[in-house]
Protein backbone atom coordinates (compact mmCIF):
# COMPACT_ATOMS: atom_id res chain seq x y z
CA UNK A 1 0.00 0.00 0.00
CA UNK A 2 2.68 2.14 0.97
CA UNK A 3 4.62 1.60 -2.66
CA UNK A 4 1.08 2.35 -4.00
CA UNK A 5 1.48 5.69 -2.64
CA UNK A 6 4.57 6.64 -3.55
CA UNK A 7 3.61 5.83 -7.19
CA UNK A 8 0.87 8.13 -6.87
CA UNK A 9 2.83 10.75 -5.12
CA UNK A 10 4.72 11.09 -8.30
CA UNK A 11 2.01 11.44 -10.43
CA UNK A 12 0.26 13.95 -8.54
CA UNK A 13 3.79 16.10 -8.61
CA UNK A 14 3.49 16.60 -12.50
CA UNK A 15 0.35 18.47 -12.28
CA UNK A 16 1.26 20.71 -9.38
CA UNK A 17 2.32 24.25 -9.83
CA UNK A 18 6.36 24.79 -10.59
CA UNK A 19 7.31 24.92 -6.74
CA UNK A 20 4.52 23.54 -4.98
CA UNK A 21 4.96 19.81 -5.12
CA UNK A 22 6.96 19.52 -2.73
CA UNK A 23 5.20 21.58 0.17
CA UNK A 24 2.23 19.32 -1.19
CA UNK A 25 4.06 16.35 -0.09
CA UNK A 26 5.41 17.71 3.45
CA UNK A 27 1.61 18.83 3.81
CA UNK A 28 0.26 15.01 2.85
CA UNK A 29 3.19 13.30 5.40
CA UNK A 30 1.85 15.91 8.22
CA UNK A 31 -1.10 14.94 7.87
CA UNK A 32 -0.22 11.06 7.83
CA UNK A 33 1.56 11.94 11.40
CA UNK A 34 -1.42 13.27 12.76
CA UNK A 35 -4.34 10.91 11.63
CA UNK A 36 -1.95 8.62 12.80
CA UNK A 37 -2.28 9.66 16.60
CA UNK A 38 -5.96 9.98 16.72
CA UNK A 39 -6.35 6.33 16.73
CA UNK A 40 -4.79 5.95 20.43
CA UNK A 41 -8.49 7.58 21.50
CA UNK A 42 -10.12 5.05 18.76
CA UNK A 43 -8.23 2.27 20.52
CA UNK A 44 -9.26 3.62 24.09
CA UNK A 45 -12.80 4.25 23.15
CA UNK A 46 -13.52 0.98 21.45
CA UNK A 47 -11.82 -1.70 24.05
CA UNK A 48 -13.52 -0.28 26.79
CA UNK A 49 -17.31 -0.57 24.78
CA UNK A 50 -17.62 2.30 23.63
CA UNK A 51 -20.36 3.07 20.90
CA UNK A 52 -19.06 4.38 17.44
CA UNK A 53 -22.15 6.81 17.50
CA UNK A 54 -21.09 7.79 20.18
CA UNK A 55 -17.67 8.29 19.32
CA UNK A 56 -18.31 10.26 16.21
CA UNK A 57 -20.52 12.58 17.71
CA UNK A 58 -18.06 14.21 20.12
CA UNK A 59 -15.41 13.06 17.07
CA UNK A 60 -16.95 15.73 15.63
CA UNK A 61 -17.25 18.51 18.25
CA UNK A 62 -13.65 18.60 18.37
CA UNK A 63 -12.76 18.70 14.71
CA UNK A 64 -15.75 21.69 14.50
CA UNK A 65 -14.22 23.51 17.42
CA UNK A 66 -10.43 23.02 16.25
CA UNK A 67 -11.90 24.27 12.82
CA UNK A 68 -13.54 27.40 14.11
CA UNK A 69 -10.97 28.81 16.44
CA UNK A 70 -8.18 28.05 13.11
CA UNK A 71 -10.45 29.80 11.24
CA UNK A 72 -11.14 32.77 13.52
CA UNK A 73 -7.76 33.05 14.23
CA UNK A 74 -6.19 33.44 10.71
CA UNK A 75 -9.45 35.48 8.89
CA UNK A 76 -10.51 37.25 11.92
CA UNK A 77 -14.54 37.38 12.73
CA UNK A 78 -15.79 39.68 10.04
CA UNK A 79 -13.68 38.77 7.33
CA UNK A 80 -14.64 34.85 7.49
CA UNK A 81 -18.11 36.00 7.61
CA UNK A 82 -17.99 37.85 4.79
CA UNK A 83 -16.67 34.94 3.16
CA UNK A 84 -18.78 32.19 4.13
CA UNK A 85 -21.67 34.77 2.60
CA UNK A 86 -20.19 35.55 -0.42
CA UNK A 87 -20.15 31.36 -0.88
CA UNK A 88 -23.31 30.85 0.66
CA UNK A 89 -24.73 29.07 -2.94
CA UNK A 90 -21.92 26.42 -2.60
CA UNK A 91 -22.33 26.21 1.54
CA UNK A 92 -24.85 23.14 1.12
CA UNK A 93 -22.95 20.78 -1.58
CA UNK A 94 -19.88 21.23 1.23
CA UNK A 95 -22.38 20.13 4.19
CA UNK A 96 -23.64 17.71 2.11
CA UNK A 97 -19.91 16.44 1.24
CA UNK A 98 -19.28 16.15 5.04
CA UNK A 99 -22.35 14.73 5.71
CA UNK A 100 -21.45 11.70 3.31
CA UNK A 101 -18.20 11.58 5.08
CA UNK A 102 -19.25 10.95 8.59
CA UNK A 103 -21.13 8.17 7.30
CA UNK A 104 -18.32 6.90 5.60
CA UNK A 105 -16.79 7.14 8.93
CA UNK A 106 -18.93 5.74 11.00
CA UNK A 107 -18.09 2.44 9.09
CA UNK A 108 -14.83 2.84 9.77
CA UNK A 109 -15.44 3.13 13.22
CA UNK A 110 -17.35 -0.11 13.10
CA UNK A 111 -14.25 -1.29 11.37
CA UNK A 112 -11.83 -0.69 13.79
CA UNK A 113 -13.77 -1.61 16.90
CA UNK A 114 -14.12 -5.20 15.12
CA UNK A 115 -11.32 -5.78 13.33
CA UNK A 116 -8.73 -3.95 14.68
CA UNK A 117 -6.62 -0.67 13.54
CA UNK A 118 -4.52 -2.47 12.04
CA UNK A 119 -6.88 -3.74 9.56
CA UNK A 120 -9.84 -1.79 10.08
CA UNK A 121 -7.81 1.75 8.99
CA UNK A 122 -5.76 0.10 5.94
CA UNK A 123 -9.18 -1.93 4.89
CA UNK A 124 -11.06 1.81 4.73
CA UNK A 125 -8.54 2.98 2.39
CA UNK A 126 -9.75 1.41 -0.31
CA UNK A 127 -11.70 4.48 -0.96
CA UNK A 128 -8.08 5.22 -3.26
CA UNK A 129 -9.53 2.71 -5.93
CA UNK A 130 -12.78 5.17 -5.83
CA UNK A 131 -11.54 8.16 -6.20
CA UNK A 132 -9.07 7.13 -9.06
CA UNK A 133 -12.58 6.20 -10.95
CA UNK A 134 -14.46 9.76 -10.21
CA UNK A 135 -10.90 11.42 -10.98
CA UNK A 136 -10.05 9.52 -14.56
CA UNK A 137 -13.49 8.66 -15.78
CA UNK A 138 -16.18 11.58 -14.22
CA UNK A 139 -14.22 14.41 -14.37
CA UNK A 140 -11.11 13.52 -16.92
CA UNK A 141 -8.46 14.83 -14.70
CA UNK A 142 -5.79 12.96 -16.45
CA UNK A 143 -6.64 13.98 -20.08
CA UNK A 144 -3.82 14.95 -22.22
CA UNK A 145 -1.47 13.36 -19.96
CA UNK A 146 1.44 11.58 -20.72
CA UNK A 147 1.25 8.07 -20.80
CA UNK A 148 4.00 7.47 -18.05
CA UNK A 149 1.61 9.50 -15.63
CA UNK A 150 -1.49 7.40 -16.03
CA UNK A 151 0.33 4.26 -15.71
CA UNK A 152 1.67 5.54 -11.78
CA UNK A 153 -2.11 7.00 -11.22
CA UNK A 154 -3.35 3.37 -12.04
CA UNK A 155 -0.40 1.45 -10.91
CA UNK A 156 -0.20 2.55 -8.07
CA UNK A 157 -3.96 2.28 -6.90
CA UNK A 158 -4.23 -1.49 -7.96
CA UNK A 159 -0.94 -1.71 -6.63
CA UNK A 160 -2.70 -0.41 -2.84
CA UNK A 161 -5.69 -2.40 -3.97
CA UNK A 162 -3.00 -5.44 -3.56
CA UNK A 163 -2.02 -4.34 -0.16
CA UNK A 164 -5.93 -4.01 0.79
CA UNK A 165 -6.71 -7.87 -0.21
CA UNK A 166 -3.73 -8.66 1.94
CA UNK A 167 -4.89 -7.12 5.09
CA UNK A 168 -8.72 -8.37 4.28
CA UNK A 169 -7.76 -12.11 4.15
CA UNK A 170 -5.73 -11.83 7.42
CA UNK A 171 -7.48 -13.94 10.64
CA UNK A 172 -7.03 -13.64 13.66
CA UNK A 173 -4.83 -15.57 15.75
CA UNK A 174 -6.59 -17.35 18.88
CA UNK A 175 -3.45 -15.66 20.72
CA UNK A 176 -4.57 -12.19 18.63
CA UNK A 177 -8.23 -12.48 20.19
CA UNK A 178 -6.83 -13.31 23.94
CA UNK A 179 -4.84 -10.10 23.80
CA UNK A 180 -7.61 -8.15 22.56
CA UNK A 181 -9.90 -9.72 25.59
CA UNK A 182 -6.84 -8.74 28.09
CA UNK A 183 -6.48 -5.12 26.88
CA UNK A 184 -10.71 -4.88 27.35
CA UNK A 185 -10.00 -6.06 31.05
CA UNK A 186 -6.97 -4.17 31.76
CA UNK A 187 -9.28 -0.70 30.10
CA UNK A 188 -12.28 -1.33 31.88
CA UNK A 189 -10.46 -1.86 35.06
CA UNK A 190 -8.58 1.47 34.58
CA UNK A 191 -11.94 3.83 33.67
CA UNK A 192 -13.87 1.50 36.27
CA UNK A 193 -16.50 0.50 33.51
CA UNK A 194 -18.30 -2.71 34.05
CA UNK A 195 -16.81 -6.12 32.80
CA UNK A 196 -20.01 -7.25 31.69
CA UNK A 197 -20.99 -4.26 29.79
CA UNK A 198 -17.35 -3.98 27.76
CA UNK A 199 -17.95 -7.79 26.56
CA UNK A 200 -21.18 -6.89 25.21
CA UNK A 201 -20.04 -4.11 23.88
CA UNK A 202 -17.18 -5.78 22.32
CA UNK A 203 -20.11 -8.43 20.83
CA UNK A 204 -21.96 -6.11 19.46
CA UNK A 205 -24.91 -6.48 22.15
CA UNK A 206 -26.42 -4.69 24.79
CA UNK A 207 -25.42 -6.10 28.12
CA UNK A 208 -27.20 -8.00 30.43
CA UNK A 209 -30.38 -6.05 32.44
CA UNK A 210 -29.46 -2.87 30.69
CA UNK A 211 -32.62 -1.42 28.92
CA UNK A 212 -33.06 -0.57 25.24
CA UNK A 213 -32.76 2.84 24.34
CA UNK A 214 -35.70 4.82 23.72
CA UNK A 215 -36.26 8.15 22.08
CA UNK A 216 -37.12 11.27 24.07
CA UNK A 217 -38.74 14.71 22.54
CA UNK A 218 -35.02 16.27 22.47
CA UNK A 219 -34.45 13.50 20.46
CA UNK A 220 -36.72 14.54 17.74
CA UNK A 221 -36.07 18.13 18.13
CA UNK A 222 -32.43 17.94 17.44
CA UNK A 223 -33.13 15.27 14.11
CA UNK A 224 -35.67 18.46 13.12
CA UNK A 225 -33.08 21.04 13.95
CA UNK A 226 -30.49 19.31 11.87
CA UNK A 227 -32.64 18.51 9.12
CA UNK A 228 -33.98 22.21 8.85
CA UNK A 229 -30.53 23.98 8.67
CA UNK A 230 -29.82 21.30 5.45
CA UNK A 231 -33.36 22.68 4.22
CA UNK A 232 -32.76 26.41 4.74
CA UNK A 233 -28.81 26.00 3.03
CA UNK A 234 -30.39 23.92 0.71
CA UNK A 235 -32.60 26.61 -0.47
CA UNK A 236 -29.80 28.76 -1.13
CA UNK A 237 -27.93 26.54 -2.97
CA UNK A 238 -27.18 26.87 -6.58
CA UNK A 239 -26.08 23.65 -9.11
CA UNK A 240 -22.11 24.37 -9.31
CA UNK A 241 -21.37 24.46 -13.09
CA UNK A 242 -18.62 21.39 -13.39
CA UNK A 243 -17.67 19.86 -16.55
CA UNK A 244 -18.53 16.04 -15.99
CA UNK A 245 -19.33 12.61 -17.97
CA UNK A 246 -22.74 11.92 -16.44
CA UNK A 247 -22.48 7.80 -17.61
CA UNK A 248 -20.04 7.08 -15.53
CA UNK A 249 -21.08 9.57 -12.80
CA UNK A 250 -24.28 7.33 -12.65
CA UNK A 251 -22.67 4.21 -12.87
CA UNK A 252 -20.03 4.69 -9.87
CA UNK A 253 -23.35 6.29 -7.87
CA UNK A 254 -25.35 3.09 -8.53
CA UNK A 255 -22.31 0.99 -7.61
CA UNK A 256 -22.01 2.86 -4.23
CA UNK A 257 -25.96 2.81 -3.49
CA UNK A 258 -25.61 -0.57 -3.75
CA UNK A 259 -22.61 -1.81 -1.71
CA UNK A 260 -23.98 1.35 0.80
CA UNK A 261 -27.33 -1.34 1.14
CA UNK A 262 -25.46 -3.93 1.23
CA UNK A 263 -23.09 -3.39 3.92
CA UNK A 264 -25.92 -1.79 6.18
CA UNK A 265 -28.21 -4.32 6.30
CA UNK A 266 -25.15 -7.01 7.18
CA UNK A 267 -24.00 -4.46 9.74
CA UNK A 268 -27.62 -4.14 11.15
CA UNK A 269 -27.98 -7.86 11.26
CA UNK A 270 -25.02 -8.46 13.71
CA UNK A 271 -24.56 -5.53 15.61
CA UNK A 272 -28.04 -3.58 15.54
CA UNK A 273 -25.45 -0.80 15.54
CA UNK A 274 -24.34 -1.53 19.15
């Protein structure tokens, strides 16, 4: 996977500007470094029981605070505002972009509380092979290219592709699953959460005596809330004018409806999204 990209590092340096490729890649390994210490909280969160719902929703507070202060720190108040008006047409297509993401995430979060990091993460990146199809086929990014740059685009996503079938088709070890039962013990101990509750978690089940979850007015008043400020940016918005080849564009959509039904129900069917 990691040869994969490094192939496509390559490629993407022939289309940057004169000068920028490099910061590009400094930017990219930063990045790496970082995503790479969020999953000590994911490992935390998930031995101990943990709900990925859960997770992600105060996930999220802290990337949308961290985002904010950033933000009103480098623009200042009025100038960001200004902004974020002057785009206000385009506001909705980028909540509706992150909106596809956290689900997207949320099965990774399944994915690593099941699995493991160590397969769950690498497993998720598989999202490379998709966005090599949306980039060559929907919106012809490599047109006019040389041939030498295609062949590193597409080499080296099969080539990750490789690395993704190798971590899919790797069991675990009897030993693997007593260490993962240890580390639940030795966690639950530490945050004093119940044994019995961080096995069931860890099954995918609610635990023994503990009632099922209902849903309370505030409940329903926050799904409303949420669903009216997509409504009211919604109303605003304005089709972006992008230059697109609308056969394939339906074709990779259908695809991911699909395998999005697909790998619901079978995650609804064992876990009930415990």
């Amino acid at each position: 996977m990691f040869g994969g990209a490094t192939l496509l590092a390559f490629a993407s340096s022939t289309q940057a500007p004169a000068g920028k490729a490099t910061l590009g890649v400094i930017a990219a390994l930063g990045a790496g470094i970082l995503w790479g210490t969020m999953y000590i909280p994911y490992r935390k969160a998930y031995v101990t029981g943990m709900n990925p719902l859960s997770f992600i929703t105060f996930f999220t507070v802290g990337e949308l605070a961290t985002m904010t202060f950033l933000a009103l720190s480098y623009r200042g108040a009025i100038p960001l505002w200004h902004e974020i008006v002057g785009a206000r047409t385009v506001l909705f297509w980028l909540m509706l972009g992150g909106f596809v993401w956290v689900i997207g995430d949320l099965f990774q979060q399944y994915a690593a509380k099941y699995v493991g990091i160590s397969r769950g993460i690498p497993l998720s990146n598989s999202n490379q092979l998709w966005g090599l199809l949306w980039g060559i086929f929907v919106f012809g990014e490599l047109q006019g290219r040389r041939s030498s740059t295609y062949a590193q685009a597409i080499g080296g996503s099969l080539l990750m592709m490789l690395g993704v079938g190798a971590v899919a088709f790797s069991s675990a070890s009897g030993e693997e699953q007593t260490h993962w039962k240890e580390a639940a013990q030795r966690e639950g101990r530490r945050y004093g959460v119940a044994a019995d509750y961080v096995e069931a978690r860890m099954d995918g089940r609610q635990a023994a005596g503990e009632s099922a979850p209902s849903r309370s007015v505030w409940d329903w008043l926050l799904v409303a809330a949420a669903t009216a400020i997509f409504v009211v940016f919604a109303s605003m918005a304005r089709v972006p004018q992008l230059s697109l080849n609308l056969v394939p564009a339906a074709l990779l959509t259908t695809a991911l409806l699909v395998l999005l039904f697909i790998c619901t129900l079978a995650l609804w069917r064992t876990t009930r999204f415990h």
